[in-house]
ModelCIF file with pLDDT and N, C-alpha, C, O atoms, coordinates in Angstrom:
data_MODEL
#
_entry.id   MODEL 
#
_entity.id                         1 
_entity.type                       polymer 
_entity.pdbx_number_of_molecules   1 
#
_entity_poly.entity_id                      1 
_entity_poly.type                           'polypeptide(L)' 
_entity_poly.nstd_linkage                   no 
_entity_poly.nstd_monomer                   no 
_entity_poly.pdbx_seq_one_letter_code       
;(UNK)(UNK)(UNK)(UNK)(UNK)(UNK)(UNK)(UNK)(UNK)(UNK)(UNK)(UNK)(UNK)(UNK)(UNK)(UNK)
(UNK)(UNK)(UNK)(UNK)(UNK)(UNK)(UNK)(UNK)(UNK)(UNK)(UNK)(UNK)(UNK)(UNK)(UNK)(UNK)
(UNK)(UNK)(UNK)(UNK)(UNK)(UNK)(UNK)(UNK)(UNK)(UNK)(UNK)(UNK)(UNK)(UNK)(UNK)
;
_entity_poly.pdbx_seq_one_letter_code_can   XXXXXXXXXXXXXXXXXXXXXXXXXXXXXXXXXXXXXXXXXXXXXXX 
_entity_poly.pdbx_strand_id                 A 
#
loop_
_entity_poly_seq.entity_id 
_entity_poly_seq.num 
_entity_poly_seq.mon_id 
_entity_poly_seq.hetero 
1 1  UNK n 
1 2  UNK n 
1 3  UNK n 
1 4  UNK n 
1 5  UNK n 
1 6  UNK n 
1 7  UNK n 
1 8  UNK n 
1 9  UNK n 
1 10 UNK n 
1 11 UNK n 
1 12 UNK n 
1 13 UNK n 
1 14 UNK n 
1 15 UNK n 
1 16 UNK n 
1 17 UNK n 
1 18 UNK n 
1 19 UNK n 
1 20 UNK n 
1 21 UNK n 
1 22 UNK n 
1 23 UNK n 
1 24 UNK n 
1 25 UNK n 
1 26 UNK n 
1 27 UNK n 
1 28 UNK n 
1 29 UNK n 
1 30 UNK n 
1 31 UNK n 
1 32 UNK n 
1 33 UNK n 
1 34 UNK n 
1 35 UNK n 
1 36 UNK n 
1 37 UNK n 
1 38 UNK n 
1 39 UNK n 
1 40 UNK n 
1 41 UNK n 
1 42 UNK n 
1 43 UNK n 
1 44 UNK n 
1 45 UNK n 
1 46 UNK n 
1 47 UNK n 
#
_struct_asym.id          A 
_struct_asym.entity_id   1 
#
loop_
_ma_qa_metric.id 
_ma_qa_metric.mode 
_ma_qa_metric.name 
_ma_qa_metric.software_group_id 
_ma_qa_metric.type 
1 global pLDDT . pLDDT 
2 local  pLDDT . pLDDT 
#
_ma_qa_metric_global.metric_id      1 
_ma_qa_metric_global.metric_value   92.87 
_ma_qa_metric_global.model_id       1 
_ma_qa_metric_global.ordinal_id     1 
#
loop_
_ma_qa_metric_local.label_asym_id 
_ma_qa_metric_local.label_comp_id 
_ma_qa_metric_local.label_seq_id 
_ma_qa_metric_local.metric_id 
_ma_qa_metric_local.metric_value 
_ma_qa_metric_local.model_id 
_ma_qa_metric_local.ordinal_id 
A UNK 1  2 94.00 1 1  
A UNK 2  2 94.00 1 2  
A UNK 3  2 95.00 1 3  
A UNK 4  2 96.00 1 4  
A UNK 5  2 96.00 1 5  
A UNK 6  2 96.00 1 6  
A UNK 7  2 96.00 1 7  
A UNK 8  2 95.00 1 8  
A UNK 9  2 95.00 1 9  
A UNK 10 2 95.00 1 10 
A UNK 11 2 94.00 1 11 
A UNK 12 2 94.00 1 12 
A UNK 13 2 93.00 1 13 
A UNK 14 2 94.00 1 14 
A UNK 15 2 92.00 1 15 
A UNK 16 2 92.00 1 16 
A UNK 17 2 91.00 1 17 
A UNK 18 2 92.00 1 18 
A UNK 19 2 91.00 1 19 
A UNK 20 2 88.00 1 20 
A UNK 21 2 91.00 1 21 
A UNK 22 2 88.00 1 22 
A UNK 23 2 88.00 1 23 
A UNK 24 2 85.00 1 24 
A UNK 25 2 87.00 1 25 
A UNK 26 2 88.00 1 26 
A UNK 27 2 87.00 1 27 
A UNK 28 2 88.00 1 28 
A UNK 29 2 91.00 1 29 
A UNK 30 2 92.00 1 30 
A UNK 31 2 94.00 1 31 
A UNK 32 2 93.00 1 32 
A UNK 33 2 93.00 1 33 
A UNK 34 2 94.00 1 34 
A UNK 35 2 95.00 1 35 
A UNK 36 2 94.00 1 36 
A UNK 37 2 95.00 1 37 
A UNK 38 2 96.00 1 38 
A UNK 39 2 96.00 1 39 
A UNK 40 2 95.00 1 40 
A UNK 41 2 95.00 1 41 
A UNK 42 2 96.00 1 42 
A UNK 43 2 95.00 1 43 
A UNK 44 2 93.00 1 44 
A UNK 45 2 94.00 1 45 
A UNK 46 2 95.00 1 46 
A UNK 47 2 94.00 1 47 
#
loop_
_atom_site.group_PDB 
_atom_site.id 
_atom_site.type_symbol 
_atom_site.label_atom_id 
_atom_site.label_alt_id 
_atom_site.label_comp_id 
_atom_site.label_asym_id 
_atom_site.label_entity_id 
_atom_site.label_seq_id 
_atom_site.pdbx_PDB_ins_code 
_atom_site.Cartn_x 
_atom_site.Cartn_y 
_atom_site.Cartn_z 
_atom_site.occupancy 
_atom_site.B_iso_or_equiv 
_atom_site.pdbx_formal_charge 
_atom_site.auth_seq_id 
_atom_site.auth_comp_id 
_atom_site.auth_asym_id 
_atom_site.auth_atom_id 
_atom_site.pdbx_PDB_model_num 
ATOM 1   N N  . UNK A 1 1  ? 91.622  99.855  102.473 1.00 94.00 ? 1  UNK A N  1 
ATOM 2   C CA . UNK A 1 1  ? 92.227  99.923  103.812 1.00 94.00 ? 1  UNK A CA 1 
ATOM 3   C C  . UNK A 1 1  ? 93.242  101.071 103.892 1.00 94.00 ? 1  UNK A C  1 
ATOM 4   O O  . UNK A 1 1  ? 93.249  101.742 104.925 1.00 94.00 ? 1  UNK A O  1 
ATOM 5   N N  . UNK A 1 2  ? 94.103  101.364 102.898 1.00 94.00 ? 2  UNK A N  1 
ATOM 6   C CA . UNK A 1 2  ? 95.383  102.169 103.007 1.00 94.00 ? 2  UNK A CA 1 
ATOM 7   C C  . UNK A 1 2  ? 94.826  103.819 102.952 1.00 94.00 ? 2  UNK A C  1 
ATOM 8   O O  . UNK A 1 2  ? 95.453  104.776 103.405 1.00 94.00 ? 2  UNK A O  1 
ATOM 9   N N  . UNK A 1 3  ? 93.602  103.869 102.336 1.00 95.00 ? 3  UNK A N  1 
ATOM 10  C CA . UNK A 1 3  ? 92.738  105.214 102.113 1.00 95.00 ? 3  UNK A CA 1 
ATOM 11  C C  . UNK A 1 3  ? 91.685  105.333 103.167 1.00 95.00 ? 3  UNK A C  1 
ATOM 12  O O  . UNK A 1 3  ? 90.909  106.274 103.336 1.00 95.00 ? 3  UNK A O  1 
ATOM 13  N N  . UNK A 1 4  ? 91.776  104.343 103.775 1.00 96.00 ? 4  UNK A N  1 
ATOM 14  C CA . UNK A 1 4  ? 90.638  104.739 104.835 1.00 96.00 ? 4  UNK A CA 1 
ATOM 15  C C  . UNK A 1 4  ? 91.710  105.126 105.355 1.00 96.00 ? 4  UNK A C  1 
ATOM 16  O O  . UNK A 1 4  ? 92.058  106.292 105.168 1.00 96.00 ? 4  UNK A O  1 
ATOM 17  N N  . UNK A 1 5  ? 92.511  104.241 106.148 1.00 96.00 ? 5  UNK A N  1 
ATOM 18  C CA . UNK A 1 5  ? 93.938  105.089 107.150 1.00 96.00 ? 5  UNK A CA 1 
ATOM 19  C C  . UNK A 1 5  ? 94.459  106.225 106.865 1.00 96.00 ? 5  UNK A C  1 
ATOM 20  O O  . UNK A 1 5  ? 95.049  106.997 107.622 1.00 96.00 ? 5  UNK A O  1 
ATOM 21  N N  . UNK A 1 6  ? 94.200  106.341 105.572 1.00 96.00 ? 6  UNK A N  1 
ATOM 22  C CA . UNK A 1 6  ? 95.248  107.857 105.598 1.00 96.00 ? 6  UNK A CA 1 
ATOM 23  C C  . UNK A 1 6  ? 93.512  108.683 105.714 1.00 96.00 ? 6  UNK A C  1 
ATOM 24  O O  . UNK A 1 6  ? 93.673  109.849 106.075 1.00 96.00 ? 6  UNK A O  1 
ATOM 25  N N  . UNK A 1 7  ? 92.597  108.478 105.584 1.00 96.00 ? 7  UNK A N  1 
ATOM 26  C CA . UNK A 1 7  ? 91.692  109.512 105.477 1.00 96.00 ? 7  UNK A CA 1 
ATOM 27  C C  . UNK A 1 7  ? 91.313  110.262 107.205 1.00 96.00 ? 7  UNK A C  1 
ATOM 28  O O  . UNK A 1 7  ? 91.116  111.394 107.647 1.00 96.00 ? 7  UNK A O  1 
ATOM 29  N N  . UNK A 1 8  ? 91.379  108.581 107.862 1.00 95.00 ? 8  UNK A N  1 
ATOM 30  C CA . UNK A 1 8  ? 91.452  109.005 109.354 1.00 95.00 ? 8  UNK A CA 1 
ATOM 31  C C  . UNK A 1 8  ? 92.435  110.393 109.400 1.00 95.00 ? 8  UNK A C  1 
ATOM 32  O O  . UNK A 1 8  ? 91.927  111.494 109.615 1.00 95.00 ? 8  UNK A O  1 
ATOM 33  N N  . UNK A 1 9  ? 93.922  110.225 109.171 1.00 95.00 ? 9  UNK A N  1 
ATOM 34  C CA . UNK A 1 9  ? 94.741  110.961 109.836 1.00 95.00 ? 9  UNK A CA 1 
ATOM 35  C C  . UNK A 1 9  ? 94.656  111.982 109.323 1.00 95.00 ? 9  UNK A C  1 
ATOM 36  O O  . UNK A 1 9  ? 95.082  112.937 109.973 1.00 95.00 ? 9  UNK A O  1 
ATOM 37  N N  . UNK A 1 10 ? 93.874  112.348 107.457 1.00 95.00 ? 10 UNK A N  1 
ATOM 38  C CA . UNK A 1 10 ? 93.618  114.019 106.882 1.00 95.00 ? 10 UNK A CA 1 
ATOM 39  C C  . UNK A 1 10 ? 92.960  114.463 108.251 1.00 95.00 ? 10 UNK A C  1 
ATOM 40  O O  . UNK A 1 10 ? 93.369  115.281 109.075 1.00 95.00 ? 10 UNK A O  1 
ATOM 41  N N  . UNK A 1 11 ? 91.338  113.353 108.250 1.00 94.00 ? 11 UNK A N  1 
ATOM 42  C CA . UNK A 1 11 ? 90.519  114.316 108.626 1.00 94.00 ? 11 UNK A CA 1 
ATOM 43  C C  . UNK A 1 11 ? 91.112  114.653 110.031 1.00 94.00 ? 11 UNK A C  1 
ATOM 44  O O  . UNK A 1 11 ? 90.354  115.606 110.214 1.00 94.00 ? 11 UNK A O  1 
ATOM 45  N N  . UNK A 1 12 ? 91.979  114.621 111.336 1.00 94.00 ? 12 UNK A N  1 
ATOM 46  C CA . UNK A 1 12 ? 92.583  114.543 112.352 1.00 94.00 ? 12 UNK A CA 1 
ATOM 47  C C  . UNK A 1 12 ? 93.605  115.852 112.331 1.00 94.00 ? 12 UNK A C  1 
ATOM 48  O O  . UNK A 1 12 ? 93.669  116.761 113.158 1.00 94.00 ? 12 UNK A O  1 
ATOM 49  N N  . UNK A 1 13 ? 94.483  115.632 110.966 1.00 93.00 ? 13 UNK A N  1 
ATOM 50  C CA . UNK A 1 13 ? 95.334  116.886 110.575 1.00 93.00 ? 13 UNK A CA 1 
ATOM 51  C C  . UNK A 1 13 ? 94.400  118.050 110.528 1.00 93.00 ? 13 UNK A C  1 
ATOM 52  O O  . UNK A 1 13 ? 94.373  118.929 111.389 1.00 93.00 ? 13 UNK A O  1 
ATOM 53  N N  . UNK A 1 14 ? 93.777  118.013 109.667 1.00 94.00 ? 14 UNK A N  1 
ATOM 54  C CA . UNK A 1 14 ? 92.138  119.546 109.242 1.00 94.00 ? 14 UNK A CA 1 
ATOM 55  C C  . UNK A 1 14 ? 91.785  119.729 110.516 1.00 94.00 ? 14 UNK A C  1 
ATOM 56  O O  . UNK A 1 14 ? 91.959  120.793 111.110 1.00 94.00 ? 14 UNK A O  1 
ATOM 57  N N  . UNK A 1 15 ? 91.355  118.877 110.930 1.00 92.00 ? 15 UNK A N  1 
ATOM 58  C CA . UNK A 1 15 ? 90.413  119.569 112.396 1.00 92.00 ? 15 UNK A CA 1 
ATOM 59  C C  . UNK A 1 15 ? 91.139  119.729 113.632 1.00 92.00 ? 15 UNK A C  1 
ATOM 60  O O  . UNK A 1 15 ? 90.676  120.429 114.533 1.00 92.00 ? 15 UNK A O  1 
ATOM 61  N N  . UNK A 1 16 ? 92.295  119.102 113.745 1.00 92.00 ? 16 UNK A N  1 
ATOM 62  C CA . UNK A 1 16 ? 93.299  119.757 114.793 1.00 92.00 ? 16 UNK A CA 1 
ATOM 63  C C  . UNK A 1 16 ? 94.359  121.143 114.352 1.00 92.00 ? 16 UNK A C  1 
ATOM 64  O O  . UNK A 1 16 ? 94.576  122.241 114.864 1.00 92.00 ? 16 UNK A O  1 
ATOM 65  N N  . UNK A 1 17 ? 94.936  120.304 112.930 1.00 91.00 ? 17 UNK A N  1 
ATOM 66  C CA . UNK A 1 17 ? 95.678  121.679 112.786 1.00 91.00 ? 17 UNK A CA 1 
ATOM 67  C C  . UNK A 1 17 ? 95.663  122.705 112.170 1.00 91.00 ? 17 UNK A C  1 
ATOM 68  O O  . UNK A 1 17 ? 96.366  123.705 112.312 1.00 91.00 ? 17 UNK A O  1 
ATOM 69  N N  . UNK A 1 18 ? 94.776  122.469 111.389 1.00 92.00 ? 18 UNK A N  1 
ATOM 70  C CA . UNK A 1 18 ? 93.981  123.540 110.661 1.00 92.00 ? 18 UNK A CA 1 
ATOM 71  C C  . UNK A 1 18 ? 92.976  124.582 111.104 1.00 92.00 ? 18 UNK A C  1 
ATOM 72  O O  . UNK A 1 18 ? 92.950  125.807 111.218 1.00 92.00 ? 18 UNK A O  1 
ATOM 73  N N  . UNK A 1 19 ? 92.177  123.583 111.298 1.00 91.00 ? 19 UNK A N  1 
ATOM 74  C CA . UNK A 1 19 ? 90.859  124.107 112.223 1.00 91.00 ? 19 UNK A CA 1 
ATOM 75  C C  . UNK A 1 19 ? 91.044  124.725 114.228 1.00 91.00 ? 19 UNK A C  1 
ATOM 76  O O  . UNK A 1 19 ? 90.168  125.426 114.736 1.00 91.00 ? 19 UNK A O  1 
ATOM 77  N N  . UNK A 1 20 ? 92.199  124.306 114.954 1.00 88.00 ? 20 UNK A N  1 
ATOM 78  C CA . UNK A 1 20 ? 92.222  124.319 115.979 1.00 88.00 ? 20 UNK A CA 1 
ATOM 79  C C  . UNK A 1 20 ? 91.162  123.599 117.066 1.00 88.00 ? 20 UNK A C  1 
ATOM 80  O O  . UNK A 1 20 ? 90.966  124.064 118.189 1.00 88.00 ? 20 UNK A O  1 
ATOM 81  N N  . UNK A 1 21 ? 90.544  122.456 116.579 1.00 91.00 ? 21 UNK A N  1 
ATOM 82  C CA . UNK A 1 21 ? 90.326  121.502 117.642 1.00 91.00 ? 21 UNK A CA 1 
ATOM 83  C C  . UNK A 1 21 ? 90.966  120.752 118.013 1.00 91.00 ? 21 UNK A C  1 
ATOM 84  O O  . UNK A 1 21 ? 91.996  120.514 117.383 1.00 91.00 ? 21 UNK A O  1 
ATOM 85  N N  . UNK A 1 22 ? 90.609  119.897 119.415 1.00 88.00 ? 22 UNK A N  1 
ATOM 86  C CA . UNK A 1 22 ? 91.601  118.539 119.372 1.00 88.00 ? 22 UNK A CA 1 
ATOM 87  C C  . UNK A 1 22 ? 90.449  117.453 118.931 1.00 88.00 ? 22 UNK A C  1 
ATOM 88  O O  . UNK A 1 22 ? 89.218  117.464 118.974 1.00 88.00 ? 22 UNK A O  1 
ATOM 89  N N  . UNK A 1 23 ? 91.295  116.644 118.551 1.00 88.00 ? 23 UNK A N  1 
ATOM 90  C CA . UNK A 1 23 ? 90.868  115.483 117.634 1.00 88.00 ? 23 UNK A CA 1 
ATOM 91  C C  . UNK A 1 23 ? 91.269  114.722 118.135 1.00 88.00 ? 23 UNK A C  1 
ATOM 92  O O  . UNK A 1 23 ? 92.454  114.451 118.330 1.00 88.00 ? 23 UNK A O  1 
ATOM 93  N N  . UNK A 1 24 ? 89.865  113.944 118.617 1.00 85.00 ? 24 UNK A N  1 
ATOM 94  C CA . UNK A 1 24 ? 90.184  112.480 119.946 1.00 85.00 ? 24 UNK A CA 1 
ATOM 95  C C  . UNK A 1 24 ? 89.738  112.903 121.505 1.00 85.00 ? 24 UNK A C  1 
ATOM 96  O O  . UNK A 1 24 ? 89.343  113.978 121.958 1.00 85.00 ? 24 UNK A O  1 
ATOM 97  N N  . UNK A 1 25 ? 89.914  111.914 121.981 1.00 87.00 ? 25 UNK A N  1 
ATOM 98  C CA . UNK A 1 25 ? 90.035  112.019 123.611 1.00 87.00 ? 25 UNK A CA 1 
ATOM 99  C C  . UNK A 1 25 ? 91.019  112.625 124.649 1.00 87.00 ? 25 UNK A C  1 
ATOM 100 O O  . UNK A 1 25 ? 90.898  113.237 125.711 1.00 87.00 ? 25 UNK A O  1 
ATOM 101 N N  . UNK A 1 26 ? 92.281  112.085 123.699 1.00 88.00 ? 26 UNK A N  1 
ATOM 102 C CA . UNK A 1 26 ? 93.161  112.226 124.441 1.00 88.00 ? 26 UNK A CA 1 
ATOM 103 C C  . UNK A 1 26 ? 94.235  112.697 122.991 1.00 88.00 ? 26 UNK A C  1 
ATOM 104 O O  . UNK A 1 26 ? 94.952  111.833 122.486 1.00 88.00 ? 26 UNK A O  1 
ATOM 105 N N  . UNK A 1 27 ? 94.222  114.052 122.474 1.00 87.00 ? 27 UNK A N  1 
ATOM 106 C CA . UNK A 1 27 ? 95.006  114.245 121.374 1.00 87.00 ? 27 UNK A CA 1 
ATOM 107 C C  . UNK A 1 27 ? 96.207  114.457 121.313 1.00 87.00 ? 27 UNK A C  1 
ATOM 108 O O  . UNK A 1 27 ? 96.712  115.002 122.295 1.00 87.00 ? 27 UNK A O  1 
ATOM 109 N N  . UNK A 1 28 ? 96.976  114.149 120.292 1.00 88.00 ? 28 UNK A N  1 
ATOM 110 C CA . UNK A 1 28 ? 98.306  114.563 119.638 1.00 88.00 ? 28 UNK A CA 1 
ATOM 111 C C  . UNK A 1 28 ? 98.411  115.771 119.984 1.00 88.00 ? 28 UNK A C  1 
ATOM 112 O O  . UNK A 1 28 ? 97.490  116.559 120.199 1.00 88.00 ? 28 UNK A O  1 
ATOM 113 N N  . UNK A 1 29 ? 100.258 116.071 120.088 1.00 91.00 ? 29 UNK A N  1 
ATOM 114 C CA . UNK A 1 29 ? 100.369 117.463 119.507 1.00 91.00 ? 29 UNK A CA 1 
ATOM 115 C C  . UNK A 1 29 ? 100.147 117.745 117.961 1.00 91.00 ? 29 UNK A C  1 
ATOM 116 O O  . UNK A 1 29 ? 100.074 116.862 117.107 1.00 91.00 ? 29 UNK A O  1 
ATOM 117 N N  . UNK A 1 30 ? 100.061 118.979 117.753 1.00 92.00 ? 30 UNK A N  1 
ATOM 118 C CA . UNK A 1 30 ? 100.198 119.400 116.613 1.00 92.00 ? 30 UNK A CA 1 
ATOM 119 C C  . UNK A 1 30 ? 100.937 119.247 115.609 1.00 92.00 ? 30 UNK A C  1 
ATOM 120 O O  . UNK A 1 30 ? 100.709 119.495 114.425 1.00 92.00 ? 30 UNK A O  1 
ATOM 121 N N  . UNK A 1 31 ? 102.589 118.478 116.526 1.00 94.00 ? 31 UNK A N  1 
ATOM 122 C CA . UNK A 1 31 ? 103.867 118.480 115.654 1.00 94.00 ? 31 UNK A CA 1 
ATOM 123 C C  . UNK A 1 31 ? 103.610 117.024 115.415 1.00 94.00 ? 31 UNK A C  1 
ATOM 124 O O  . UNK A 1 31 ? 103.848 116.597 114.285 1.00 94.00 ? 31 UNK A O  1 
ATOM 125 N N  . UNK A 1 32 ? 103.174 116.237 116.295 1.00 93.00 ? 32 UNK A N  1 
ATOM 126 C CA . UNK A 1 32 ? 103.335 114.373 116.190 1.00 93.00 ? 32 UNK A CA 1 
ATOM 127 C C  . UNK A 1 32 ? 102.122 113.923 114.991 1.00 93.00 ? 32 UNK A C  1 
ATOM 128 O O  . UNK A 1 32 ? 101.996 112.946 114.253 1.00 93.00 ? 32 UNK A O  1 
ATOM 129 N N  . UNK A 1 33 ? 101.242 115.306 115.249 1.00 93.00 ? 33 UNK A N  1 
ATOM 130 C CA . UNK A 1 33 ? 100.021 115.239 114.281 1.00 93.00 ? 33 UNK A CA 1 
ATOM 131 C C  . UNK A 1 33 ? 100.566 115.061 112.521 1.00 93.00 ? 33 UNK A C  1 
ATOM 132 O O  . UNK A 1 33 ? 100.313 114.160 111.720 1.00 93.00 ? 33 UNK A O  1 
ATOM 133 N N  . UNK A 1 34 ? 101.422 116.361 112.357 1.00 94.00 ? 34 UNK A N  1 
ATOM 134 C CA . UNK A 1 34 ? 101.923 116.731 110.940 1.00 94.00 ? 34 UNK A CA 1 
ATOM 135 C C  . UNK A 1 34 ? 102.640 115.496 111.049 1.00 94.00 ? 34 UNK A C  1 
ATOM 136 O O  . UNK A 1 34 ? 101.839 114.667 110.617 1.00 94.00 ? 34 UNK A O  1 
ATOM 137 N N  . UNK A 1 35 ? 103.910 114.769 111.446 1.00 95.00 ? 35 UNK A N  1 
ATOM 138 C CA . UNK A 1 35 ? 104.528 113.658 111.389 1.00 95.00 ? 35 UNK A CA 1 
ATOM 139 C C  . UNK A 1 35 ? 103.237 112.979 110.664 1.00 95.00 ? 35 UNK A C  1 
ATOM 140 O O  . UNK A 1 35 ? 102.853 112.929 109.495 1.00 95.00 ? 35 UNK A O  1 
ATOM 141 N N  . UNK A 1 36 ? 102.620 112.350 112.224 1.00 94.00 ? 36 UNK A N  1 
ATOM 142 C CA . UNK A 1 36 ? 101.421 111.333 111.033 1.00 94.00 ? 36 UNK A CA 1 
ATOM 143 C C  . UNK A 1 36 ? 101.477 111.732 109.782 1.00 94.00 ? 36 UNK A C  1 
ATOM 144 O O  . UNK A 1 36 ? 102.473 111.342 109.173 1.00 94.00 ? 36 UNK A O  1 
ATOM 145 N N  . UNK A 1 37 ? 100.784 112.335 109.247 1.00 95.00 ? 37 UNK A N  1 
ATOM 146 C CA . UNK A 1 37 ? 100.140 113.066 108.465 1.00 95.00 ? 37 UNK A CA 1 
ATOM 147 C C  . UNK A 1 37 ? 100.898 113.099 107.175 1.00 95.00 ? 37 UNK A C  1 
ATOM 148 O O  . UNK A 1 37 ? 100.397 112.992 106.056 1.00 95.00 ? 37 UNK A O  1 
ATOM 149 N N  . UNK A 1 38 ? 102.337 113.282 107.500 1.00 96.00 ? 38 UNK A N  1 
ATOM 150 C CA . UNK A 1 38 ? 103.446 113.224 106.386 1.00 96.00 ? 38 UNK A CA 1 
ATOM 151 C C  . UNK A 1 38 ? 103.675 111.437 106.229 1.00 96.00 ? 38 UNK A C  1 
ATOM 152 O O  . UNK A 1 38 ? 103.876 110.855 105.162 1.00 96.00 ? 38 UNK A O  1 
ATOM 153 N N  . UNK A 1 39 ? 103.610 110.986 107.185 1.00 96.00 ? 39 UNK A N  1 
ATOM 154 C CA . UNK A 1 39 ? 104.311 109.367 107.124 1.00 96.00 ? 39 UNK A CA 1 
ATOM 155 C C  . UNK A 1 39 ? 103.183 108.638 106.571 1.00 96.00 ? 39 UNK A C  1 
ATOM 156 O O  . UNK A 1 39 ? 103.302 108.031 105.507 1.00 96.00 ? 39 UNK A O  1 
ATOM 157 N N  . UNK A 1 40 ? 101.666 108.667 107.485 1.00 95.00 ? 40 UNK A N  1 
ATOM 158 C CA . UNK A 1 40 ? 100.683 107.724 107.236 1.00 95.00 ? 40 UNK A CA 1 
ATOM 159 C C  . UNK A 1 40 ? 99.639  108.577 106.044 1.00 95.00 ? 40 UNK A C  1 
ATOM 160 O O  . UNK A 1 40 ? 99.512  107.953 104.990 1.00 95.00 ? 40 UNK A O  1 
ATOM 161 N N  . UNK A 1 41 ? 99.000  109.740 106.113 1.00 95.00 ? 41 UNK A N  1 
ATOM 162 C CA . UNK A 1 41 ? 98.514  110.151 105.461 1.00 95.00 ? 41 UNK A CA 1 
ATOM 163 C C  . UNK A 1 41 ? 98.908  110.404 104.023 1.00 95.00 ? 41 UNK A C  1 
ATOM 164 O O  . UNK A 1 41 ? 98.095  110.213 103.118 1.00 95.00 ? 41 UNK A O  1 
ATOM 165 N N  . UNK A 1 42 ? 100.161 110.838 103.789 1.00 96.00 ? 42 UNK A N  1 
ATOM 166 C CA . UNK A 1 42 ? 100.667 111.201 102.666 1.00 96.00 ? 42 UNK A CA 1 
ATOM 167 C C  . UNK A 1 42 ? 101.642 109.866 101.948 1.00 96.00 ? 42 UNK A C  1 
ATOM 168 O O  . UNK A 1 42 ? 101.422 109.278 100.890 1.00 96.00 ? 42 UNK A O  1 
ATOM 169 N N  . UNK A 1 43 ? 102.870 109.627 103.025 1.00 95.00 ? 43 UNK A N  1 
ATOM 170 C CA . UNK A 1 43 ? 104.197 108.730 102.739 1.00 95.00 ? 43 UNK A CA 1 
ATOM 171 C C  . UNK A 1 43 ? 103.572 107.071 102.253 1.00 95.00 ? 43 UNK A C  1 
ATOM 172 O O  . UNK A 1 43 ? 104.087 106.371 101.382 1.00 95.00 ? 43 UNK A O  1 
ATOM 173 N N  . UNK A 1 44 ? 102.430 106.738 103.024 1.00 93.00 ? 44 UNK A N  1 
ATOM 174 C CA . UNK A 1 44 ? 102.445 105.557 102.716 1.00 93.00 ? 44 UNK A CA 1 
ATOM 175 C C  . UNK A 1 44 ? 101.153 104.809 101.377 1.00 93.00 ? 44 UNK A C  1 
ATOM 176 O O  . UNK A 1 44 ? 101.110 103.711 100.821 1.00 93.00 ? 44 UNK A O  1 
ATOM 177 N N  . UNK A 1 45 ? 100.470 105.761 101.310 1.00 94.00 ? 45 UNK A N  1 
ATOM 178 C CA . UNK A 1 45 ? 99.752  105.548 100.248 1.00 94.00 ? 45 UNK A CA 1 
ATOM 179 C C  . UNK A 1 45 ? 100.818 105.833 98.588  1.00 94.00 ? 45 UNK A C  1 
ATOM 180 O O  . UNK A 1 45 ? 100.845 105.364 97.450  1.00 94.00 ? 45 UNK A O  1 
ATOM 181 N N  . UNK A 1 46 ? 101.578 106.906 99.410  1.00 95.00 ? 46 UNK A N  1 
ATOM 182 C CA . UNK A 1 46 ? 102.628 106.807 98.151  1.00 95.00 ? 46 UNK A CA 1 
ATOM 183 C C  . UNK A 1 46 ? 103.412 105.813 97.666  1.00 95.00 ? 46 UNK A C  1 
ATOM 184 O O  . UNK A 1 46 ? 103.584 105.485 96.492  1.00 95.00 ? 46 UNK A O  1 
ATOM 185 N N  . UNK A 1 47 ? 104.016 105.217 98.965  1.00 94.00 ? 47 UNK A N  1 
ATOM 186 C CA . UNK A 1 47 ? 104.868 104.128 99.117  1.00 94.00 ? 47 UNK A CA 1 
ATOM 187 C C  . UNK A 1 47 ? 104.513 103.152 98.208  1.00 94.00 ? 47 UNK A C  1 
ATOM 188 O O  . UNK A 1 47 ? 105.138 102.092 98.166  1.00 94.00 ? 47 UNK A O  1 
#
């Protein structure tokens, strides 16, 4: 469960902020994106 969640928010980070798509329907910014990304993708699998 904790690696699927963070895998959602890699692959979301790569293809929005990396890549320059939006990711979703209705997407993040770029900055709320990296947040995720630091908190759920990275921070909490660490946690």
């Amino acid at each position: 469960v904790l690696l699927a969640v963070a895998a959602i928010i890699w692959a979301g980070f790569v293809w929005q902020v990396l890549l320059g798509n939006s990711f979703g329907s209705k997407p993040a910014s770029d900055v709320q994106l990296v947040v995720l990304f630091l908190l759920i993708g990275l921070g909490f699998p660490l946690f």
